[in-house]
C-alpha atoms as a PDB file:
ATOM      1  CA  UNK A   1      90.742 141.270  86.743  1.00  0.00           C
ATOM      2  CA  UNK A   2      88.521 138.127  85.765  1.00  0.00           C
ATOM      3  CA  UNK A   3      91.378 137.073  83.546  1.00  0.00           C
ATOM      4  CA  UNK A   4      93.678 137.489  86.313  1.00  0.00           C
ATOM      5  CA  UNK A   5      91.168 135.350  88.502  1.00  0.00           C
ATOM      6  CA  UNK A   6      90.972 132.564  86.361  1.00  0.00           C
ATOM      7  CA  UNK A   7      94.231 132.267  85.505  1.00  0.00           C
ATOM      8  CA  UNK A   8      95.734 131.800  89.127  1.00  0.00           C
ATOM      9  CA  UNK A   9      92.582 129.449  89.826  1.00  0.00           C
ATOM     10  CA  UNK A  10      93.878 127.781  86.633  1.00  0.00           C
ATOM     11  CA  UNK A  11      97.470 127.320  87.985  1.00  0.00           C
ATOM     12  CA  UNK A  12      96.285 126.284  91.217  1.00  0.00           C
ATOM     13  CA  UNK A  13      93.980 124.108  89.703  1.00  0.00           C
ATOM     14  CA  UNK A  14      97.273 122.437  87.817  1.00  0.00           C
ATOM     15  CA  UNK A  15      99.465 121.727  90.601  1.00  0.00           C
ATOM     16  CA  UNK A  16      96.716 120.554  92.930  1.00  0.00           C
ATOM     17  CA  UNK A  17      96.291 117.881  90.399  1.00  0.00           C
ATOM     18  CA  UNK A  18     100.320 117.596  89.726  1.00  0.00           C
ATOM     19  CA  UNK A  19     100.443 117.154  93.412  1.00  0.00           C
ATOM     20  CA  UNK A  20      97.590 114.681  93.508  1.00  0.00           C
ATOM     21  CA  UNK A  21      99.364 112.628  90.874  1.00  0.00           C
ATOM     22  CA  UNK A  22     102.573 112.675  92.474  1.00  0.00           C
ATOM     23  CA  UNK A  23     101.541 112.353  95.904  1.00  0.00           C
ATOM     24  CA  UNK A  24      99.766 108.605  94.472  1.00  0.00           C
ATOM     25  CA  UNK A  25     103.135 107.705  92.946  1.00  0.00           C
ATOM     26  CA  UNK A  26     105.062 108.331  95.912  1.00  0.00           C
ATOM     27  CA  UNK A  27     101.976 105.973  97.888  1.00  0.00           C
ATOM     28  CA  UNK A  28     102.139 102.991  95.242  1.00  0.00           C
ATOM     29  CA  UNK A  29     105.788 103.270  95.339  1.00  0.00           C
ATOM     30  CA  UNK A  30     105.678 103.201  99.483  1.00  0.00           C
ATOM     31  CA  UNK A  31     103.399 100.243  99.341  1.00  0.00           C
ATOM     32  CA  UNK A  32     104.986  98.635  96.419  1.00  0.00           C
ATOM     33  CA  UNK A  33     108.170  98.839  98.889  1.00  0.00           C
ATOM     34  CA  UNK A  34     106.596  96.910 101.695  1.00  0.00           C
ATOM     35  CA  UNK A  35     106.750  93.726 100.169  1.00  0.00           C
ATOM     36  CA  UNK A  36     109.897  91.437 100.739  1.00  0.00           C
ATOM     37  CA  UNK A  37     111.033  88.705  98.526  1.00  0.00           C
ATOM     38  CA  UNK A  38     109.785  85.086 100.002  1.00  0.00           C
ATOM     39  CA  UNK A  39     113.502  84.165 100.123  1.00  0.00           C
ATOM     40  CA  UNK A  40     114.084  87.214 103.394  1.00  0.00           C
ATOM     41  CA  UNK A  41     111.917  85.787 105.426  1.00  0.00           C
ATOM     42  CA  UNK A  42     113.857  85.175 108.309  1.00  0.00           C
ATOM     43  CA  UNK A  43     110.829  83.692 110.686  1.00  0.00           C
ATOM     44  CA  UNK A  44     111.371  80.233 111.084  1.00  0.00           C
ATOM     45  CA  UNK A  45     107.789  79.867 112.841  1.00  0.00           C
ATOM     46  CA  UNK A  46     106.118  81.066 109.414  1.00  0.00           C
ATOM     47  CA  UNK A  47     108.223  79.646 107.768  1.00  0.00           C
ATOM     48  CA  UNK A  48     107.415  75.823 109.207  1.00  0.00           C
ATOM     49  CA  UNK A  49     103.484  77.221 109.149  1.00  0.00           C
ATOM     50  CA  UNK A  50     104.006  78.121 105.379  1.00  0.00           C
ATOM     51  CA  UNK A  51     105.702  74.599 104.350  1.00  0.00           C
ATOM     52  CA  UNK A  52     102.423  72.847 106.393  1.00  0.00           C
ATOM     53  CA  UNK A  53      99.706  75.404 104.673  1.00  0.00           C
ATOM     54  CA  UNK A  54     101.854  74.382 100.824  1.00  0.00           C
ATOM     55  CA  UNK A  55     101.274  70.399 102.642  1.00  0.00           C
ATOM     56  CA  UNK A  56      97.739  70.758 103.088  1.00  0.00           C
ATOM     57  CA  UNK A  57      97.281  72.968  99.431  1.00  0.00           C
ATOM     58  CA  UNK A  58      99.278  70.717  96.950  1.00  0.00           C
ATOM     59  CA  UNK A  59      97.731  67.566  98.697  1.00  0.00           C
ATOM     60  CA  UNK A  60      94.342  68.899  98.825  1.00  0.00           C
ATOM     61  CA  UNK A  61      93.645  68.250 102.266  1.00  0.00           C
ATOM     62  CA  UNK A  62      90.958  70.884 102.623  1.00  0.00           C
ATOM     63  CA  UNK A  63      90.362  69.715 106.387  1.00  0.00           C
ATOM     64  CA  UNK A  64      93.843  70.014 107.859  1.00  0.00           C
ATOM     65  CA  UNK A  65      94.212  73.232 105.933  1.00  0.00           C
ATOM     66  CA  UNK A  66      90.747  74.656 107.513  1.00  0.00           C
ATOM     67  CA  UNK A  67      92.344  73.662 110.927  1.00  0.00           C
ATOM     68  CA  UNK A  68      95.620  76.216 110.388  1.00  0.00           C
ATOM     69  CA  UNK A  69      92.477  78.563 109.842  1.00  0.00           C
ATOM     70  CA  UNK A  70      91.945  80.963 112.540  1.00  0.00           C
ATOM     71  CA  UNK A  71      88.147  79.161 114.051  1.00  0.00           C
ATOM     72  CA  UNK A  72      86.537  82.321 114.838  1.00  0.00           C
ATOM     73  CA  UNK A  73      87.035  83.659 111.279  1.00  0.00           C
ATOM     74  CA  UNK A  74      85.727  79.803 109.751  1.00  0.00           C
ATOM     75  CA  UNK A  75      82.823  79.871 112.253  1.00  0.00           C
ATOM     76  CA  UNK A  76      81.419  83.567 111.444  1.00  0.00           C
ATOM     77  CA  UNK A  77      81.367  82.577 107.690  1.00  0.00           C
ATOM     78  CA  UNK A  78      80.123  79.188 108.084  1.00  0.00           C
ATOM     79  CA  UNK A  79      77.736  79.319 110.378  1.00  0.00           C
ATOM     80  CA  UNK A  80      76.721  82.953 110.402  1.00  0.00           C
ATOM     81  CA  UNK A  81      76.555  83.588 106.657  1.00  0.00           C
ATOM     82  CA  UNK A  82      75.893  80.003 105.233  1.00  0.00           C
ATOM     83  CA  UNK A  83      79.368  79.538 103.481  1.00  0.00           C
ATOM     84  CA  UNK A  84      80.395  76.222 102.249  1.00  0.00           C
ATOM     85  CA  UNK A  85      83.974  74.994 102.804  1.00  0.00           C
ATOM     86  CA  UNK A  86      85.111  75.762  99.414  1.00  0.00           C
ATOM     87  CA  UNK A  87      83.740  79.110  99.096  1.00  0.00           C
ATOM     88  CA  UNK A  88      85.447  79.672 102.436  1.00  0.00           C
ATOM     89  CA  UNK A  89      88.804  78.905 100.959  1.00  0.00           C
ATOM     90  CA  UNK A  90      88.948  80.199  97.676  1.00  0.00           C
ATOM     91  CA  UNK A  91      87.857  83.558  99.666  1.00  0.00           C
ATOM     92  CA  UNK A  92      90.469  83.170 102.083  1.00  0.00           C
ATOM     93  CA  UNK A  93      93.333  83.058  99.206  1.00  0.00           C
ATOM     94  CA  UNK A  94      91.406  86.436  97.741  1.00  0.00           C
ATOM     95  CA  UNK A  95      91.390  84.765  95.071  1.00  0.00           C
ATOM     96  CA  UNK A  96      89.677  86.828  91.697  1.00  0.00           C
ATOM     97  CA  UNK A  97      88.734  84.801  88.955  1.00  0.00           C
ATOM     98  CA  UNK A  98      85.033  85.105  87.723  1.00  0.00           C
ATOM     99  CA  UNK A  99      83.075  82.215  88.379  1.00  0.00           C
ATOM    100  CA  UNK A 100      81.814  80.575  85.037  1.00  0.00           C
ATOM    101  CA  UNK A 101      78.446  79.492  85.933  1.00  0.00           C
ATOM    102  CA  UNK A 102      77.310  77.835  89.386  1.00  0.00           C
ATOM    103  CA  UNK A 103      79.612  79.618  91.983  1.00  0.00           C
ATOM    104  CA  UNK A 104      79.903  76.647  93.997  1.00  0.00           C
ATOM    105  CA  UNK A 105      80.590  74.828  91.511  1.00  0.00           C
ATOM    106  CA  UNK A 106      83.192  76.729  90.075  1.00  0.00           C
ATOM    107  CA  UNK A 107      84.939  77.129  94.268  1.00  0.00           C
ATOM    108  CA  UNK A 108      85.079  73.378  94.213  1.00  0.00           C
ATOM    109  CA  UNK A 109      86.747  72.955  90.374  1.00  0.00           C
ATOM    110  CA  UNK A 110      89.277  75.317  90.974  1.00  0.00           C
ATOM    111  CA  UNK A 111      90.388  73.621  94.287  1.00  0.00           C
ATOM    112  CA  UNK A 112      90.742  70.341  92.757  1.00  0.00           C
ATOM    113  CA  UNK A 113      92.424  71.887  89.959  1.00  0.00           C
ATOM    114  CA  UNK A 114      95.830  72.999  92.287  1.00  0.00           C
ATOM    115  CA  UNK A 115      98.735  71.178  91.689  1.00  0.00           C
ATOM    116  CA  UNK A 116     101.131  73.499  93.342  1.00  0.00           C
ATOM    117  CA  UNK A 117     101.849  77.049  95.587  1.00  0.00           C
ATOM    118  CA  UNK A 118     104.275  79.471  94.740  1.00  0.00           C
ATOM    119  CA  UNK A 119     104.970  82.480  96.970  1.00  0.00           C
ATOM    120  CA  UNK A 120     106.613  85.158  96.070  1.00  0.00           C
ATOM    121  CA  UNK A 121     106.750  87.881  98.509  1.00  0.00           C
ATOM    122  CA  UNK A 122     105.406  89.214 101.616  1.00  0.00           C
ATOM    123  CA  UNK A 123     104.523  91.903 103.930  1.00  0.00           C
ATOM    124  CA  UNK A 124     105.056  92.277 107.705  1.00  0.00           C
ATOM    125  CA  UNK A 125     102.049  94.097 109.832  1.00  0.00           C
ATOM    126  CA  UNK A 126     103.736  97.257 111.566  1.00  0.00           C
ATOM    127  CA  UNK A 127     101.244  97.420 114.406  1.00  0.00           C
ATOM    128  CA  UNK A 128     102.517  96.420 117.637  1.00  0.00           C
ATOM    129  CA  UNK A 129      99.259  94.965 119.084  1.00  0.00           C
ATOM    130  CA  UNK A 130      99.258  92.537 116.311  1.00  0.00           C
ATOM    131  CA  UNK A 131     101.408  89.965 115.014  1.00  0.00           C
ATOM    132  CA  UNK A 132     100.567  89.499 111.179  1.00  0.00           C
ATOM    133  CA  UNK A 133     101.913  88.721 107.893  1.00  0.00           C
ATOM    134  CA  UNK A 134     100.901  89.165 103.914  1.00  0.00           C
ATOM    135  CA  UNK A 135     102.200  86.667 101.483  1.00  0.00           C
ATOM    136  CA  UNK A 136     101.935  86.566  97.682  1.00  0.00           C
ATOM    137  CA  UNK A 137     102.203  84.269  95.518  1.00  0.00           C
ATOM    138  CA  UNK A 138     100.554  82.125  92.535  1.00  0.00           C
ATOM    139  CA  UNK A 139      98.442  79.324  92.859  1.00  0.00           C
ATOM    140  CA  UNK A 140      99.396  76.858  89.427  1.00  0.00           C
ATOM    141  CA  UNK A 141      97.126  74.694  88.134  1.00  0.00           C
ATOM    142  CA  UNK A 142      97.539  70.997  86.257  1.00  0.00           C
ATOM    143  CA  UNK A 143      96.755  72.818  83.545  1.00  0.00           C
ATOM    144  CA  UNK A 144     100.190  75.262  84.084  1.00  0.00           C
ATOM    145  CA  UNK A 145      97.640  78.435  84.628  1.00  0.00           C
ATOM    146  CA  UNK A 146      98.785  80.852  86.890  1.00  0.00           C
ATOM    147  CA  UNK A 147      96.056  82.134  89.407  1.00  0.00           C
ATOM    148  CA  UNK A 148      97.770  84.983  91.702  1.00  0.00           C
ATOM    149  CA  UNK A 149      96.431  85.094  95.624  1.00  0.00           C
ATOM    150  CA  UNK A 150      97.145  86.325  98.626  1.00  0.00           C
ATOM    151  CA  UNK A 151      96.567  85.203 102.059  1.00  0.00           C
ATOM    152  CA  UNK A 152      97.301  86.512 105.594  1.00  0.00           C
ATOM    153  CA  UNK A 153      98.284  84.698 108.919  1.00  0.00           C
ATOM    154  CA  UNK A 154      98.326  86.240 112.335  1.00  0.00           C
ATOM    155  CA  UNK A 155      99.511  85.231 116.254  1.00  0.00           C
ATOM    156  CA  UNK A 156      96.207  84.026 117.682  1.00  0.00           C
ATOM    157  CA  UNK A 157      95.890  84.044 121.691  1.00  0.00           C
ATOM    158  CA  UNK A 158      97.582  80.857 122.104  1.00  0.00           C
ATOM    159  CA  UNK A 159     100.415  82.539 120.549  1.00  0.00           C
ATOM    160  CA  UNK A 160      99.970  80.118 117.642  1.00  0.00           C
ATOM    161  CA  UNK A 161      99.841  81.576 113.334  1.00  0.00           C
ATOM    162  CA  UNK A 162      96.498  80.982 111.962  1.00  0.00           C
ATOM    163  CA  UNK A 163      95.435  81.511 108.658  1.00  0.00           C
ATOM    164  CA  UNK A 164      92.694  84.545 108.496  1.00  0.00           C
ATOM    165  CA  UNK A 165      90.008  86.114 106.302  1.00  0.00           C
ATOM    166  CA  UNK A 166      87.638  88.669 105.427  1.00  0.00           C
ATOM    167  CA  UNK A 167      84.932  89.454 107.892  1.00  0.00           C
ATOM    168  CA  UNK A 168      81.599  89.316 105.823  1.00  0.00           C
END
């Protein structure tokens, strides 16, 4: 009888976890299918928003590109947790290199170092109370070095797309 016990525990024990497994395969592969290619975007407002944030990137104009960020966000992690401008935008491209040394330091090289934005694809947010999108894409240094990000823009009140971050 305890042979009999542990065996069926045993087998349940196995497809819980073949379940598990493919019940995380069939998620990645749901989320995986979220993203669009860049070229389907059919939104001509992000699109136009997207050509102005590439603008502000590539010509390092860290001030205009801070105004396309949503204020509220900028002003939280500014003023409320001490951020400096460049921390605030290498977090708001999620970006995930590990700083070599001084953090600020390293925020403020690898700003100057952009030449160019690539992005690749993008998601669309399915809640109806909010208007938001998820691009993807690779940030490309002088140096040809490939640094992948992500970054998020969403309808504000005045029915405008502003860039937006983390909270904290």
């Amino acid at each position: 009888m305890k042979l009999f016990s542990l065996l069926i525990f045993g087998l349940c024990l196995l497809f819980s976890c073949n379940y598990s497994s493919e019940k995380n395969s069939i998620s990645q592969k749901l989320e995986a299918e979220l993203f669009y290619p860049i070229d389907s975007l059919e939104n001509q407002e992000v699109k136009n928003k997207l050509r102005k944030i590439c603008s502000t990137i590539e010509t390092q104009n860290w001030n205009e590109f801070i105004s396309l960020c949503d204020s509220t966000n900028y002003s939280a992690q500014i003023e409320d947790l001490g951020m400096n401008d460049e921390q605030y935008i290498y977090e708001i491209f999620n970006l995930k290199l590990e700083p070599k040394g001084n953090y600020e330091e390293h925020h403020y090289q690898t700003l100057l170092s952009i030449f160019e934005v690539n992005f690749i694809d993008y998601s669309q947010s399915t809640n109806p109370n909010t208007i938001s999108f998820r691009f993807r894409g690779n940030i490309v240094t002088y140096k040809k070095q490939k640094i992948p990000f992500s970054i998020q823009l969403q309808k504000d009140n005045d029915n405008d797309f502003k860039i937006v971050g983390g909270w904290g």
